[in-house]
PDB file of N, CA and C in Angstrom:
ATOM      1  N   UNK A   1     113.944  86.011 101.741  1.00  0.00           N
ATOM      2  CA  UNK A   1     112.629  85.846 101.173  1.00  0.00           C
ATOM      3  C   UNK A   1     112.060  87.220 100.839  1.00  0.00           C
ATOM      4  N   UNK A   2     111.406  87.339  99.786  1.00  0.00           N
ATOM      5  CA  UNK A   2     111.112  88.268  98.887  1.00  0.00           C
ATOM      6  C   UNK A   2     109.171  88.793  99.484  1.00  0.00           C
ATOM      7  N   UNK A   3     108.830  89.543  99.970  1.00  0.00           N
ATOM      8  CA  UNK A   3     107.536  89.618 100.225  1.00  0.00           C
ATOM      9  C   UNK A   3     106.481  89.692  99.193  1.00  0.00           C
ATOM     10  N   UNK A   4     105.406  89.619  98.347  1.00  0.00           N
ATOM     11  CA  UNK A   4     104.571  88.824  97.590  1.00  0.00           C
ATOM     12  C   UNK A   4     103.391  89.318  98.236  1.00  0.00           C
ATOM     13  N   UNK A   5     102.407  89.869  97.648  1.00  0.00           N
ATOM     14  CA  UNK A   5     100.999  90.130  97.327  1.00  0.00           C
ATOM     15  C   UNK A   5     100.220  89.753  96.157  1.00  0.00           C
ATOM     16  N   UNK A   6     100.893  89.114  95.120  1.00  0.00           N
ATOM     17  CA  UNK A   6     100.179  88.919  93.841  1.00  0.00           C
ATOM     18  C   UNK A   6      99.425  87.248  93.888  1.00  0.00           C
ATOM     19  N   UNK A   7      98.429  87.536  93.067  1.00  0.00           N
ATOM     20  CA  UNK A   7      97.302  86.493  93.101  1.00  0.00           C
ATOM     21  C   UNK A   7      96.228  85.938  94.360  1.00  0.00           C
ATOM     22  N   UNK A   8      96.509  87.050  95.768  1.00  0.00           N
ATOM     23  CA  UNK A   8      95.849  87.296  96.521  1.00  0.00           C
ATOM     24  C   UNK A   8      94.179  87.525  96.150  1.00  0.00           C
ATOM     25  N   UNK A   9      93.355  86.475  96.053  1.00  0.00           N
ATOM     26  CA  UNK A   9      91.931  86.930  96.065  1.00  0.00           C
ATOM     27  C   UNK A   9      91.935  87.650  94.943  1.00  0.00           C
ATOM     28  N   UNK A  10      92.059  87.206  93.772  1.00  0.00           N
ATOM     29  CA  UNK A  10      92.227  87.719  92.848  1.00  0.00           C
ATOM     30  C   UNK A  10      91.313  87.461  91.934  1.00  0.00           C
ATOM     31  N   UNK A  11      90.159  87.800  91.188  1.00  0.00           N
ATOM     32  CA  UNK A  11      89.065  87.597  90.729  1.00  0.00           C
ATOM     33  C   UNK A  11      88.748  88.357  89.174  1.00  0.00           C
ATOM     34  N   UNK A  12      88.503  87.580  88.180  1.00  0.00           N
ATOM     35  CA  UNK A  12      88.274  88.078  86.977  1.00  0.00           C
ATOM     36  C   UNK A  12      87.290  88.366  86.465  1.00  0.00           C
ATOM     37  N   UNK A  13      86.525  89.036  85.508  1.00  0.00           N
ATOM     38  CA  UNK A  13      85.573  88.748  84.595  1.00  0.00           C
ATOM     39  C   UNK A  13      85.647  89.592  83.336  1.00  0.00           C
ATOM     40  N   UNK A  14      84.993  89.129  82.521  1.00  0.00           N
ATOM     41  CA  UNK A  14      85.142  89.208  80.988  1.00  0.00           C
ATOM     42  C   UNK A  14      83.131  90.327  80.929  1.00  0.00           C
ATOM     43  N   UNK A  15      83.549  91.682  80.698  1.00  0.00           N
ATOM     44  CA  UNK A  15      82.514  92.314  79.992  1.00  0.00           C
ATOM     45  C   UNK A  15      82.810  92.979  78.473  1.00  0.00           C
ATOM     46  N   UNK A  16      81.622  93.369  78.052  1.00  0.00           N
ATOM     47  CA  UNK A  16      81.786  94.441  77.135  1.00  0.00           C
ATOM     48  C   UNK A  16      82.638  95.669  77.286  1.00  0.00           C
ATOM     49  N   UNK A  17      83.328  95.853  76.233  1.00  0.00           N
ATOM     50  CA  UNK A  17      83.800  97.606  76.638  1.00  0.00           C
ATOM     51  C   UNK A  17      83.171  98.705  75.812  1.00  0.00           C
ATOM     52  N   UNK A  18      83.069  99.569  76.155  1.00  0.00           N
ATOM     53  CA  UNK A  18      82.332 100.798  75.752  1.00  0.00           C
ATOM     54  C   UNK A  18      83.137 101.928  74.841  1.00  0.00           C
ATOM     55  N   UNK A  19      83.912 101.712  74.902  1.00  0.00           N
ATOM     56  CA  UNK A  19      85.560 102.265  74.519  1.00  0.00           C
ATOM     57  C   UNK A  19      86.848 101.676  74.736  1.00  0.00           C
ATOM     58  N   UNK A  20      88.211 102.287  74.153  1.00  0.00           N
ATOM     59  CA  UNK A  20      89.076 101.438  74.305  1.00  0.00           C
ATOM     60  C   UNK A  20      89.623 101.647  75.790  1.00  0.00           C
ATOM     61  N   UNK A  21      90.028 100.655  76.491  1.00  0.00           N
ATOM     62  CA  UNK A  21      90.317 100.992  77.884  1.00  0.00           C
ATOM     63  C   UNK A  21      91.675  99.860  77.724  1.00  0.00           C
ATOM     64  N   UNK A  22      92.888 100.923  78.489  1.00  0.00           N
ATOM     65  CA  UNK A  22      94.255  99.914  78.198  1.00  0.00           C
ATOM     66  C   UNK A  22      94.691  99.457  79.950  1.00  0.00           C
ATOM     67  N   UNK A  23      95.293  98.870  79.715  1.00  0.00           N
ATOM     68  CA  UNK A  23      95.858  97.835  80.891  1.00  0.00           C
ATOM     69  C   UNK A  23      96.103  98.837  82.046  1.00  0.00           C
ATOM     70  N   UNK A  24      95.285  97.985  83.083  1.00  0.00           N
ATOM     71  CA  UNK A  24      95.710  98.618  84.240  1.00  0.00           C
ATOM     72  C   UNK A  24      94.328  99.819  84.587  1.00  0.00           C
ATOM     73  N   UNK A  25      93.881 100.383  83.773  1.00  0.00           N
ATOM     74  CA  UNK A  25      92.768 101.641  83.858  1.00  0.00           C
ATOM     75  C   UNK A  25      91.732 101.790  84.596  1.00  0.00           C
ATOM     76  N   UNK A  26      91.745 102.074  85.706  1.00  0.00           N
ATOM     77  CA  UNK A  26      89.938 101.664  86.542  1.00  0.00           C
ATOM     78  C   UNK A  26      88.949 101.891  85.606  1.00  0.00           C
ATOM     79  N   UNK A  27      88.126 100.933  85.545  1.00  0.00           N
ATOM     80  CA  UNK A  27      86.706 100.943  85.275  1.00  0.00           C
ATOM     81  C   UNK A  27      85.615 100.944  86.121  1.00  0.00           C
ATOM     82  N   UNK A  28      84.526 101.287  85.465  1.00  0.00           N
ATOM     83  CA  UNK A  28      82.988 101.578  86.134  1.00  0.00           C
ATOM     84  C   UNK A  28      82.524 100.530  85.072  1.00  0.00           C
ATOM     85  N   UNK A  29      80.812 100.588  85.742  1.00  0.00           N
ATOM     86  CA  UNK A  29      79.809  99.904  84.839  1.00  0.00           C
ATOM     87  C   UNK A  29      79.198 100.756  83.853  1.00  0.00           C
ATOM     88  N   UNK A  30      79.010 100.628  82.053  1.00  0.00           N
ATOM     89  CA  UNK A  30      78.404 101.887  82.038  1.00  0.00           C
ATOM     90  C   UNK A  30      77.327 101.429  81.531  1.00  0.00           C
ATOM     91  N   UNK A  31      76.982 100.163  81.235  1.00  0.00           N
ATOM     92  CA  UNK A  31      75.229  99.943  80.095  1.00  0.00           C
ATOM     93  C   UNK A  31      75.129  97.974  81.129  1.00  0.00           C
ATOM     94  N   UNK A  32      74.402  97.675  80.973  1.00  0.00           N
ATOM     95  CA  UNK A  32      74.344  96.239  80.970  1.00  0.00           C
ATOM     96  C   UNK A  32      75.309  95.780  80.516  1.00  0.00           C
ATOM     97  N   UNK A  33      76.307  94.482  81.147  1.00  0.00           N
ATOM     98  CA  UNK A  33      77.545  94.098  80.781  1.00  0.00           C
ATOM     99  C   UNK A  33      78.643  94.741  80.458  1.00  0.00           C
ATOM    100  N   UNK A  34      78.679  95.709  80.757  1.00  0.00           N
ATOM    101  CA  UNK A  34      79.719  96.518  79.691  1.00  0.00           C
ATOM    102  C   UNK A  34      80.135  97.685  81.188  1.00  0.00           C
ATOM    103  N   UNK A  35      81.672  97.487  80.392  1.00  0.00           N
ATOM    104  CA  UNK A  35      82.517  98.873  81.210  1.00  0.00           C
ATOM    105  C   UNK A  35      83.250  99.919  80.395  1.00  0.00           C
ATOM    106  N   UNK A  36      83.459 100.730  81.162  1.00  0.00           N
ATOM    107  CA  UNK A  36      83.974 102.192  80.298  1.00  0.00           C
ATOM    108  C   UNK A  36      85.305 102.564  81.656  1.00  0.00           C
ATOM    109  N   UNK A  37      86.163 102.961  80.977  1.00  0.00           N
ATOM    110  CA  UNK A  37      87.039 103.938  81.709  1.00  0.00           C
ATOM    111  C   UNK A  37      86.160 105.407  82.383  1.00  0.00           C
ATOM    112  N   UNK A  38      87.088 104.792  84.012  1.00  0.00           N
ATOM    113  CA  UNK A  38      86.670 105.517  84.626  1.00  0.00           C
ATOM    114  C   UNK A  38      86.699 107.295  84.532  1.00  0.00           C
ATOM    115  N   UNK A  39      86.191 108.360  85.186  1.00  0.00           N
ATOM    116  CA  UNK A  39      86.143 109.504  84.992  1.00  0.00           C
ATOM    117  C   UNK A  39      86.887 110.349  86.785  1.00  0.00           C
ATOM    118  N   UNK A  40      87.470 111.437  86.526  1.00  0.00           N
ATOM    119  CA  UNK A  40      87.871 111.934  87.717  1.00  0.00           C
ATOM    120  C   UNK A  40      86.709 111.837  89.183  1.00  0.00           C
ATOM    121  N   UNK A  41      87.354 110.936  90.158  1.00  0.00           N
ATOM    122  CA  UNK A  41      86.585 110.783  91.051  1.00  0.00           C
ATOM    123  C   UNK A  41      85.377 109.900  90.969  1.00  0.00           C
ATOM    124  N   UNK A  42      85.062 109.336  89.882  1.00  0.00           N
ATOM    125  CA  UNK A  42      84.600 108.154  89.960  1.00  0.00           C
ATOM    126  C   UNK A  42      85.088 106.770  90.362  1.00  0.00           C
ATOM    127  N   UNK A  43      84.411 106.196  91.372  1.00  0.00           N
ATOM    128  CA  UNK A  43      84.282 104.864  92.005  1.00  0.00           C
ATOM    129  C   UNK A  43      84.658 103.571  90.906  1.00  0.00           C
ATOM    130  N   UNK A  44      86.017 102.831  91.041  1.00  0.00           N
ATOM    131  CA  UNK A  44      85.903 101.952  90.120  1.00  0.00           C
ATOM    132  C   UNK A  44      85.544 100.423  90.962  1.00  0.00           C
ATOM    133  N   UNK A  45      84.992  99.842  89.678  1.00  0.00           N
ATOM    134  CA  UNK A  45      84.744  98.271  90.178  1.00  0.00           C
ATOM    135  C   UNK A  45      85.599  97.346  89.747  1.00  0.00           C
ATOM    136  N   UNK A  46      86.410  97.600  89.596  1.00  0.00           N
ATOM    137  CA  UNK A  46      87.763  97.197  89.008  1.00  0.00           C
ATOM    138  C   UNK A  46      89.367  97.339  88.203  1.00  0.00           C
ATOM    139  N   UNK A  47      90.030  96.710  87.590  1.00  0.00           N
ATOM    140  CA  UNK A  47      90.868  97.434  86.916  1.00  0.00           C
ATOM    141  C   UNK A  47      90.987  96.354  85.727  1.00  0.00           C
ATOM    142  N   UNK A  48      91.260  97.289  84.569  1.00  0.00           N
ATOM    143  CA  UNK A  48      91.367  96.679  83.172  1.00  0.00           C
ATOM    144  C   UNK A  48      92.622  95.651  83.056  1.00  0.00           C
ATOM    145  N   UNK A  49      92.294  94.070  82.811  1.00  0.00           N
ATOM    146  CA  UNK A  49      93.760  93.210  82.856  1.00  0.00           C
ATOM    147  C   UNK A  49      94.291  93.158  81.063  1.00  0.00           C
ATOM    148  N   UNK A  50      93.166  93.255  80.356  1.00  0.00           N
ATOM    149  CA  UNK A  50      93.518  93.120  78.962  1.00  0.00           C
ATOM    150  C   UNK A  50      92.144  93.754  78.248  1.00  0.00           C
ATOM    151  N   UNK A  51      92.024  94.196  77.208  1.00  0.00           N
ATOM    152  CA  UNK A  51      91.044  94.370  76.195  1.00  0.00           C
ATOM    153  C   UNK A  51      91.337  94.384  74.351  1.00  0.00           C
ATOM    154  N   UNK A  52      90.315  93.733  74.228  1.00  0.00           N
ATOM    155  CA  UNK A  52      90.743  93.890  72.348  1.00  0.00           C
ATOM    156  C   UNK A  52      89.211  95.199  71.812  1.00  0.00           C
ATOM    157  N   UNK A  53      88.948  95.721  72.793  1.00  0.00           N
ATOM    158  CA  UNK A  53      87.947  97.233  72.019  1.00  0.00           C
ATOM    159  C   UNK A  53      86.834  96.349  72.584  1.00  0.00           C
ATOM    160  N   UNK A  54      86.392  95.150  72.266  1.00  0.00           N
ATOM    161  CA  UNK A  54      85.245  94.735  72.221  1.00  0.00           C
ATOM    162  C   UNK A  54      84.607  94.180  73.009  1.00  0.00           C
ATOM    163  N   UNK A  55      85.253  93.826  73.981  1.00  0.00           N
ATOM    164  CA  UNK A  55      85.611  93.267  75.842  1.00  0.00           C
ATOM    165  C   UNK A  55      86.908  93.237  76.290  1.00  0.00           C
ATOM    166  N   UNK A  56      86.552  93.389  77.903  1.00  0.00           N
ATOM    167  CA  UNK A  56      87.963  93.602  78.913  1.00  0.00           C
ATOM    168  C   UNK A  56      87.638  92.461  79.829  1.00  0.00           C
ATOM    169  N   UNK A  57      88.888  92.335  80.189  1.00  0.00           N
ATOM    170  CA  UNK A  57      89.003  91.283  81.299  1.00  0.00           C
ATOM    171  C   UNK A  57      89.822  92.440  82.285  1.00  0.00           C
ATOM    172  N   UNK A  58      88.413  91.966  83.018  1.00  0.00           N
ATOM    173  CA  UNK A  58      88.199  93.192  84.329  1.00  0.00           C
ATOM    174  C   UNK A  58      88.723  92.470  86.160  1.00  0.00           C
ATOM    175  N   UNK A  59      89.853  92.891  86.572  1.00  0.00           N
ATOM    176  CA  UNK A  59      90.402  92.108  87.369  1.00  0.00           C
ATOM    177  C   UNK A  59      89.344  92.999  88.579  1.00  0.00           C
ATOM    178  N   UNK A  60      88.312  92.261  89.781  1.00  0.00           N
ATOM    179  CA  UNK A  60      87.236  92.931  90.325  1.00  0.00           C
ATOM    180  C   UNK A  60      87.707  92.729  92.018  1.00  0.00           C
ATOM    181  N   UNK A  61      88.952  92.052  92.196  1.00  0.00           N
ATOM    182  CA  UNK A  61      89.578  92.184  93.646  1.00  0.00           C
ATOM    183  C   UNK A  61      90.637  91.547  93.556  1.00  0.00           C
ATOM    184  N   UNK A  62      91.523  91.581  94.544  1.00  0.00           N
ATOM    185  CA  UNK A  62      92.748  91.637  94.951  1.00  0.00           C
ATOM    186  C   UNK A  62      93.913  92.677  94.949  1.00  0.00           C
ATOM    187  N   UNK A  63      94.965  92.152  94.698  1.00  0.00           N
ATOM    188  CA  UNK A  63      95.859  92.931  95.079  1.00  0.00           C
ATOM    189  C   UNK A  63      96.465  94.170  93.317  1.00  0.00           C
ATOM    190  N   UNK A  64      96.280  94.877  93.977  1.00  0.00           N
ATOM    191  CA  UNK A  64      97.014  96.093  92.350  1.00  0.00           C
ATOM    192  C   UNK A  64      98.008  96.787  93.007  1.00  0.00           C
ATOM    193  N   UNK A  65      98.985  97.218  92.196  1.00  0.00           N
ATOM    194  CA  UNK A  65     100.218  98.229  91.713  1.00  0.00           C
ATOM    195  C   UNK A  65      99.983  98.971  90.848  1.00  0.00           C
ATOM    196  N   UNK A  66      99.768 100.065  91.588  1.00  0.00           N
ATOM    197  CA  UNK A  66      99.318 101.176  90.197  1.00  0.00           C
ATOM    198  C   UNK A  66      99.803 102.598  90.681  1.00  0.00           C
ATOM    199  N   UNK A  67      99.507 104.119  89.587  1.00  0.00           N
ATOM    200  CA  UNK A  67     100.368 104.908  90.399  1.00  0.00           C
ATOM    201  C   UNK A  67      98.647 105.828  90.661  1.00  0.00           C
ATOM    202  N   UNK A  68      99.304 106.653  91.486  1.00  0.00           N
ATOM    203  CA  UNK A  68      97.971 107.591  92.402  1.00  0.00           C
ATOM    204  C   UNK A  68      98.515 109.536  92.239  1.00  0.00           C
ATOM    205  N   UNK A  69      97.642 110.115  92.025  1.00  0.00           N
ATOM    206  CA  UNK A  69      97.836 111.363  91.632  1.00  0.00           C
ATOM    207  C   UNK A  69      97.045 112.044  93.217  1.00  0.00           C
ATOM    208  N   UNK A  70      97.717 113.619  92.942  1.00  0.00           N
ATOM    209  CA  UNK A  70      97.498 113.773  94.413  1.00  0.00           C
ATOM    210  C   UNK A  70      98.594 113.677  95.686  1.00  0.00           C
ATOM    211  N   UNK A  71      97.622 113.729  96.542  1.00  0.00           N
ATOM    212  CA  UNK A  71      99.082 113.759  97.844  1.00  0.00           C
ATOM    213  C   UNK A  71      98.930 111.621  98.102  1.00  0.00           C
ATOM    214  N   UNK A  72      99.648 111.607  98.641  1.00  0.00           N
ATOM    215  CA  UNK A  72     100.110 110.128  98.710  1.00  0.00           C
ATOM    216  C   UNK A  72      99.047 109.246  99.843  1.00  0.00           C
ATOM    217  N   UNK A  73      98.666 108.376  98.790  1.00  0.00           N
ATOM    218  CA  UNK A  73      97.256 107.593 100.312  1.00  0.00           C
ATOM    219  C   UNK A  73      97.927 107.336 101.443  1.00  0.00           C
ATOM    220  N   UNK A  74      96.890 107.052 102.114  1.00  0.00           N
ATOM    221  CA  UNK A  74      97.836 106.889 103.526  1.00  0.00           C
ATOM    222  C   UNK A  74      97.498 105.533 103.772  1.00  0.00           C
ATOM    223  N   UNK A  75      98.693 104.697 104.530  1.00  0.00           N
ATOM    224  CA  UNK A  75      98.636 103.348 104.679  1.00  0.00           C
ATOM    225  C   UNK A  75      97.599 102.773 105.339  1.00  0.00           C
ATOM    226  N   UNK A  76      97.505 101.880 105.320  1.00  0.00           N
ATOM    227  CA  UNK A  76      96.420 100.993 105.964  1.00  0.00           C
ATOM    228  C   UNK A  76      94.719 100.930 105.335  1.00  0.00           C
ATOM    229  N   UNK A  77      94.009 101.163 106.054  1.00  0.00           N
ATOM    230  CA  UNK A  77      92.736 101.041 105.222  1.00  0.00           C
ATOM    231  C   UNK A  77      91.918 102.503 104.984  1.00  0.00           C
ATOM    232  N   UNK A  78      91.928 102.732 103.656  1.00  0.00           N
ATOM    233  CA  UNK A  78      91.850 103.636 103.095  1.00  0.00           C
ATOM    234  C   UNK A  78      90.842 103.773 101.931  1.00  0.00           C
ATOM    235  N   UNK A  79      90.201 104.892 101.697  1.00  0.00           N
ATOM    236  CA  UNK A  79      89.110 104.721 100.197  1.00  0.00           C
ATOM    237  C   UNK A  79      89.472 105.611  99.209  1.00  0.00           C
ATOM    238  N   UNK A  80      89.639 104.655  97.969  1.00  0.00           N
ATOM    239  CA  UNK A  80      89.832 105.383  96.683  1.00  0.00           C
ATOM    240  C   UNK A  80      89.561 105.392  95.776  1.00  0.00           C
ATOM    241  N   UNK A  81      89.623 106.546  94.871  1.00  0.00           N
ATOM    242  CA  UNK A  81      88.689 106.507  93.361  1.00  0.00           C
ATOM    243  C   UNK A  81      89.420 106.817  92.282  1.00  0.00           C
ATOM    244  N   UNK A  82      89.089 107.134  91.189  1.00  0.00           N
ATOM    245  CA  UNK A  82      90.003 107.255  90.158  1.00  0.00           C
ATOM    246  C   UNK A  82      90.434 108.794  89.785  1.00  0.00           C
ATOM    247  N   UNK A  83      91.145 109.037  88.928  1.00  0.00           N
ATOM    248  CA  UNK A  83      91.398 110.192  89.017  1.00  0.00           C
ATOM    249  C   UNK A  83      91.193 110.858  87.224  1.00  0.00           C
ATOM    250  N   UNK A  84      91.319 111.164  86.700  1.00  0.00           N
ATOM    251  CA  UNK A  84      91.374 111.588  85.125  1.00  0.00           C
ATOM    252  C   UNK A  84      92.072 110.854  84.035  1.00  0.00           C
ATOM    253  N   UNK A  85      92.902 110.484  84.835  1.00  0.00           N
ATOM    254  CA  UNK A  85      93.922 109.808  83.965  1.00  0.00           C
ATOM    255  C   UNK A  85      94.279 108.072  84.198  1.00  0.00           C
ATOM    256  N   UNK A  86      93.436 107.766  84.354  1.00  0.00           N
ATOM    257  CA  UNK A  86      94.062 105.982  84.696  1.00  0.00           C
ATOM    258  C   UNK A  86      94.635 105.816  85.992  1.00  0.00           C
ATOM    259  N   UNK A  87      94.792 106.599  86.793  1.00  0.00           N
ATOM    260  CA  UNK A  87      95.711 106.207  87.954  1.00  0.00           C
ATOM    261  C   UNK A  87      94.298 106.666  89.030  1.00  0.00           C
ATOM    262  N   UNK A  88      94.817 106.377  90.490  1.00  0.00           N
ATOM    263  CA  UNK A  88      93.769 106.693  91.780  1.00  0.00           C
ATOM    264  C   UNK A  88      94.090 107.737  92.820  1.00  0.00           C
ATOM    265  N   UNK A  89      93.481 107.799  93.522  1.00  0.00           N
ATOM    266  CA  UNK A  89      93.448 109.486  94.397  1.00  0.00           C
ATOM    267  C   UNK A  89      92.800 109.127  95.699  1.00  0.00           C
ATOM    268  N   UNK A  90      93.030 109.170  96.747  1.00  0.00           N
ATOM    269  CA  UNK A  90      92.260 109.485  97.812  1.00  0.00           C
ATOM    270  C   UNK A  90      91.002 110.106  97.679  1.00  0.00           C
ATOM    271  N   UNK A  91      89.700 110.014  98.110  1.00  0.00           N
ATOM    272  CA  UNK A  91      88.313 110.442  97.840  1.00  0.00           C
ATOM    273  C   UNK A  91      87.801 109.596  99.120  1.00  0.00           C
ATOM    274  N   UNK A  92      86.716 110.824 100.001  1.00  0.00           N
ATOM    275  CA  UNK A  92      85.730 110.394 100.705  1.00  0.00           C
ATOM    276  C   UNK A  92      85.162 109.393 100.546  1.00  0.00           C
ATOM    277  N   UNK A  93      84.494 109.134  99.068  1.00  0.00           N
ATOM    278  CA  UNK A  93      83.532 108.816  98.936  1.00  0.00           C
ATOM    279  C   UNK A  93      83.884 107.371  98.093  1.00  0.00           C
ATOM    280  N   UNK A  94      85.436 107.026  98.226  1.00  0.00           N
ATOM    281  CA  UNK A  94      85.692 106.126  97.163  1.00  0.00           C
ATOM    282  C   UNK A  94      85.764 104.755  97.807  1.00  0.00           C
ATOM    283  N   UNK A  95      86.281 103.661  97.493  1.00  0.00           N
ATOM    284  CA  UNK A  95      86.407 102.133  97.197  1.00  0.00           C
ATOM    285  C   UNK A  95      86.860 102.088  98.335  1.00  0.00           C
ATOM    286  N   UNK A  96      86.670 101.305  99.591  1.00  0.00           N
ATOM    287  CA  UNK A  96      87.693 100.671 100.756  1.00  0.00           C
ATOM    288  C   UNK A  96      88.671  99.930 100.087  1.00  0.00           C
ATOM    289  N   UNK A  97      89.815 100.154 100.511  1.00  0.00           N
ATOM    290  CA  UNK A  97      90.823  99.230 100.199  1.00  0.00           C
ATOM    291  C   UNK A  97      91.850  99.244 101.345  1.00  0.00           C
ATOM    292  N   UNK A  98      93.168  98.400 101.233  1.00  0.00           N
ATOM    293  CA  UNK A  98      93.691  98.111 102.221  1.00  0.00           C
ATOM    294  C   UNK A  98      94.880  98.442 101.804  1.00  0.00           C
ATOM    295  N   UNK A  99      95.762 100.110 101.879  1.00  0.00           N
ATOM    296  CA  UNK A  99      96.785 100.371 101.472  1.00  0.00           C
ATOM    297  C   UNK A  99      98.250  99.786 102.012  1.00  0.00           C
ATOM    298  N   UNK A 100      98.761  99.037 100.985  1.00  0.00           N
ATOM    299  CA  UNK A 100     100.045  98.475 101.386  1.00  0.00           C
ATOM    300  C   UNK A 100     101.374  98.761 101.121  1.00  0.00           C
ATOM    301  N   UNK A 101     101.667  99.689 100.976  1.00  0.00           N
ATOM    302  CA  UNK A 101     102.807 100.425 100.443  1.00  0.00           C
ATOM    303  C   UNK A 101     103.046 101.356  99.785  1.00  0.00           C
ATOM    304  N   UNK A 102     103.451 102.769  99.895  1.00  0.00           N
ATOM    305  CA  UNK A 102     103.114 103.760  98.620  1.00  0.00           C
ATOM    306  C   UNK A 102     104.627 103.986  98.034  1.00  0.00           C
ATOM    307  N   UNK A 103     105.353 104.490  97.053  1.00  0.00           N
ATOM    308  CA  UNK A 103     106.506 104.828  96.699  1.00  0.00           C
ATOM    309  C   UNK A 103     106.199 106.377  95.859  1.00  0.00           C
ATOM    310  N   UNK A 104     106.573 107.128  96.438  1.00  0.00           N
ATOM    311  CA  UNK A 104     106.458 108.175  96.612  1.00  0.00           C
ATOM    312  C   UNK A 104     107.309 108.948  95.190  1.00  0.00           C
ATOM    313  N   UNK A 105     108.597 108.111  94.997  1.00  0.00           N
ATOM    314  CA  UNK A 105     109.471 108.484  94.355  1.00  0.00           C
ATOM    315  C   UNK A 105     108.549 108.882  92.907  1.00  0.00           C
ATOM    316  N   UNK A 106     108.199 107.155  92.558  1.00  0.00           N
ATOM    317  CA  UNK A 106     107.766 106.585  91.554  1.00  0.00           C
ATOM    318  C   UNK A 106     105.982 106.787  91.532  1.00  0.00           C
ATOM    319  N   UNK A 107     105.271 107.561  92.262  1.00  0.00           N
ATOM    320  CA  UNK A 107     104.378 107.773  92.390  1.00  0.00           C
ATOM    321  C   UNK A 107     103.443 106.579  92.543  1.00  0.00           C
ATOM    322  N   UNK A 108     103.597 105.583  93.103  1.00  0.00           N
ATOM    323  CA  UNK A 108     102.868 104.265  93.239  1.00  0.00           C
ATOM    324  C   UNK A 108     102.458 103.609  94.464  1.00  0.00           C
ATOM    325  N   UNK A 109     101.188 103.221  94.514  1.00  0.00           N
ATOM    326  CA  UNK A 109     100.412 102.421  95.669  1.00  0.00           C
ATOM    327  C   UNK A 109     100.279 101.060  95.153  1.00  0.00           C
ATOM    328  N   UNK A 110     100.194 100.140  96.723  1.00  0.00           N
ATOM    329  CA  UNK A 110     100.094  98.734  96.340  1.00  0.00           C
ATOM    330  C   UNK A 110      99.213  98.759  97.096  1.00  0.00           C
ATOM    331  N   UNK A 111      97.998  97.939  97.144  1.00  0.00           N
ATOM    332  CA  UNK A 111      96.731  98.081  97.512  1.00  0.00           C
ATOM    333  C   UNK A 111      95.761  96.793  97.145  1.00  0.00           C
ATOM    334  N   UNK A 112      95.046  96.351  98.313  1.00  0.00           N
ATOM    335  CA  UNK A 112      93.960  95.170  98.054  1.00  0.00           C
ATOM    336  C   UNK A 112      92.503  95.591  98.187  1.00  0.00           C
ATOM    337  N   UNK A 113      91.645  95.302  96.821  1.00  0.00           N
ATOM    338  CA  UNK A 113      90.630  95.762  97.168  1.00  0.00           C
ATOM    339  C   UNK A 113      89.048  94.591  96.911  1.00  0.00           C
TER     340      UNK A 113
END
């Protein structure tokens, strides 16, 4: 048996986008309804599942696979934010989440938030 985290508490919503933001990208809030790609060390409220420019479908909890810049989060429960480039970073001041695996090779965290 194969171990499985996907579709865990997994929660959608559909806003405006502010710019183009591509799959996978943390977002923030930046006007009423509407999100923008996140900025280094900014707090995201989610991650981008799809967008056509004009709204994103903004996945706002569960489980992500994504890669993390920086030294490597550390397992278990941990807070993180975004980093410059689409991917996440360890930060004081960032998102609780519940780190579940990092691959070091491939630069990637699996993580519920």
């Amino acid at each position: 048996m194969n171990v499985s985290f996907n579709g865990f508490n997994e929660t959608a919503l559909t806003f405006k986008c502010a710019d183009k933001i591509t799959k996978l990208y943390p977002v923030k809030i930046s006007d009423d309804s509407t999100v923008a790609k996140c900025n280094s060390g900014d707090q995201f409220i989610g991650f981008c599942l799809d967008s056509d420019n004009e709204n994103a479908v903004v996945q706002m909890s569960g489980y992500v696979k994504t890669t993390y810049s920086d030294s490597a989060p550390a397992l278990g429960r941990t807070k993180l934010v975004s980093d410059a480039a689409g991917s996440v970073k360890t930060g004081t001041s960032g998102v609780p989440c519940i780190v579940l695996a990092v691959n070091s090779t491939d630069s990637t965290v699996e993580f519920l938030f």
